[in-house]
Protein backbone atom coordinates (compact mmCIF):
# COMPACT_ATOMS: atom_id res chain seq x y z
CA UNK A 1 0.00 0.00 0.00
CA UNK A 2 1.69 3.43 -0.49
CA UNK A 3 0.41 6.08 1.31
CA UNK A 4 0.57 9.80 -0.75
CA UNK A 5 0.46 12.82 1.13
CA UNK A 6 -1.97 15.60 0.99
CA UNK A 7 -0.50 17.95 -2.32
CA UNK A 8 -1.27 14.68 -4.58
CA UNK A 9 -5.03 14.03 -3.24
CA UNK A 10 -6.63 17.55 -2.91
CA UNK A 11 -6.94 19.28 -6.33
CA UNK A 12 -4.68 22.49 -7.52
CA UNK A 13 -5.91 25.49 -7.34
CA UNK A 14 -4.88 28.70 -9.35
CA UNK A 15 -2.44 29.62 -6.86
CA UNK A 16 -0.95 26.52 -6.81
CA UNK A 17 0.09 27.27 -10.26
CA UNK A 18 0.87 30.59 -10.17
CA UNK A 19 3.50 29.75 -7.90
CA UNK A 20 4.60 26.74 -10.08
CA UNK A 21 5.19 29.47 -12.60
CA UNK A 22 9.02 30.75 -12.94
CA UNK A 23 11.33 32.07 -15.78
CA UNK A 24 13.20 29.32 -17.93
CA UNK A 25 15.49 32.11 -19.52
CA UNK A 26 17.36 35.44 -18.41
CA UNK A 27 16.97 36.79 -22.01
CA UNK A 28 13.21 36.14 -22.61
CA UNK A 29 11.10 38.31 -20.83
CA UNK A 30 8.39 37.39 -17.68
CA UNK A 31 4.86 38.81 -16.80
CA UNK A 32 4.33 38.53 -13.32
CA UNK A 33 2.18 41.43 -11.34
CA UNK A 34 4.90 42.42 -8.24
CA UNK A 35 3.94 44.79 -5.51
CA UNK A 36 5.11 47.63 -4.05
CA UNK A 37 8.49 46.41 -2.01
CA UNK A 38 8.80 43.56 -3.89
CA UNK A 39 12.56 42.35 -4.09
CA UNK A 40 13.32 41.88 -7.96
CA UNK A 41 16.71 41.21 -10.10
CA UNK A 42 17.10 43.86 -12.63
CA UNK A 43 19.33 43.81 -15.91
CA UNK A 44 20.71 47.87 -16.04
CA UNK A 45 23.83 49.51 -17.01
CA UNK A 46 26.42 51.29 -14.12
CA UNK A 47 26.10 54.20 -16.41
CA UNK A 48 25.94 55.94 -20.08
CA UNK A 49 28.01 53.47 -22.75
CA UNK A 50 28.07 50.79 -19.78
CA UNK A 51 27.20 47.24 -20.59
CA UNK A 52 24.40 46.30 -18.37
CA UNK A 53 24.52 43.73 -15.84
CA UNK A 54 22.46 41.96 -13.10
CA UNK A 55 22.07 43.81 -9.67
CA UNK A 56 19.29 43.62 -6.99
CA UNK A 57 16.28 45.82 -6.56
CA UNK A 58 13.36 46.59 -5.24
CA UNK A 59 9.92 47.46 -7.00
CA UNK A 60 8.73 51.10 -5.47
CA UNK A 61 5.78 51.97 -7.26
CA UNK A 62 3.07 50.96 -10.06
CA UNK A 63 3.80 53.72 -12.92
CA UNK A 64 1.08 52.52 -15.86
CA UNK A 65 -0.55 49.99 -17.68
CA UNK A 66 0.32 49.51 -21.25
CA UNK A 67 -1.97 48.15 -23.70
CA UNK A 68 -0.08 46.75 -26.80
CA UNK A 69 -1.38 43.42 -29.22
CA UNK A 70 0.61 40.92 -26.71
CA UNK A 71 -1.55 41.73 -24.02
CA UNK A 72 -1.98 44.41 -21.23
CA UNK A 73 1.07 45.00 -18.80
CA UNK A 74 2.45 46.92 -16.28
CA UNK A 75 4.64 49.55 -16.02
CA UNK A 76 7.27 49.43 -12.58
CA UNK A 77 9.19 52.04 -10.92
CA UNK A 78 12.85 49.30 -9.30
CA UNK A 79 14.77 51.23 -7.26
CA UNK A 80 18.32 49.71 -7.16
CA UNK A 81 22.08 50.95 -5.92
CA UNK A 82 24.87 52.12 -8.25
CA UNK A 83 27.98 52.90 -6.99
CA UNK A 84 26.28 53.64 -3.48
CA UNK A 85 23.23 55.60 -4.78
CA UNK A 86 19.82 55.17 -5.17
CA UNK A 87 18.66 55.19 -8.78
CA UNK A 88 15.38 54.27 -10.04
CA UNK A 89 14.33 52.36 -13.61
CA UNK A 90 11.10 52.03 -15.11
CA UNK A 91 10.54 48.52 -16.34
CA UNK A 92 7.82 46.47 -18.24
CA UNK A 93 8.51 43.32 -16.95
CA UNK A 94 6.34 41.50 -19.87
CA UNK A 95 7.70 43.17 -22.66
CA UNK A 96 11.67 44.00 -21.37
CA UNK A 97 13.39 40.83 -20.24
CA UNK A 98 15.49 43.22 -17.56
CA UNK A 99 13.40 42.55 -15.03
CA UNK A 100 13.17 39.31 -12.56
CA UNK A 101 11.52 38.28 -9.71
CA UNK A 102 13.88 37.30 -6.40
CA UNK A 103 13.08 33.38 -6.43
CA UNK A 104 15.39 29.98 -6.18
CA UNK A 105 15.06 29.42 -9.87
CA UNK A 106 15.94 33.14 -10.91
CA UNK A 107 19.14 32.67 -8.55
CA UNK A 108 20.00 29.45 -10.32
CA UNK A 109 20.04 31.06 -13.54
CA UNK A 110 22.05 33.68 -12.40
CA UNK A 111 24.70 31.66 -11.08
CA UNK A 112 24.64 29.58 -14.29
CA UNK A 113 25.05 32.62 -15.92
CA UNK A 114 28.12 33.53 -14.01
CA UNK A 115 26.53 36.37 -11.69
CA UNK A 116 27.74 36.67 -7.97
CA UNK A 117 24.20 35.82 -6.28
């Protein structure tokens, strides 16, 4: 007799796989719906002519909602530090792949990637 434990008998709910749901690639971009403090991984350059590269942030505000033929999406305010300063991006996380969420998977990818996590 084998005896399965409660996640295999009760049925999944929409939550269930919302939380299932992660990024498979760092270059392909993710809708998710983040709130205000949320922590986040964010593709953005040091400065003008620099070559961008992953750092962590934090989503501060809801700025829009775009409408476009892919779908509806919105528009974040991540707040992140370069060179010891607060500096703020706006980001479309569905239609820019620059912005991830702060999960296990995203951290794997980064370290496959080569990124100090």
């Amino acid at each position: 007799m084998r005896l399965r434990n409660w996640k295999e008998t009760a049925p999944y709910t929409i939550e269930d796989t919302l939380l299932d749901v992660q990024p498979h690639s760092l270059d392909e971009p993710f809708h998710w719906c983040p709130t205000g403090g949320t922590p986040v991984w964010v593709n953005v350059p040091d400065g003008d002519g620099c070559k961008p590269r992953w750092r962590k942030g934090v989503i501060t505000d809801e700025v829009e909602i775009v409408y476009t033929d892919k779908g509806i999406f919105r528009t974040f305010v991540v707040t992140t530090m370069i060179k010891r300063q607060a500096v703020n991006f706006t980001i479309t996380p569905g239609l820019q792949p620059t912005l991830k969420p702060d999960s296990p998977e995203v951290r794997e990818l980064l370290r496959v990637a080569g990124v100090h996590v």
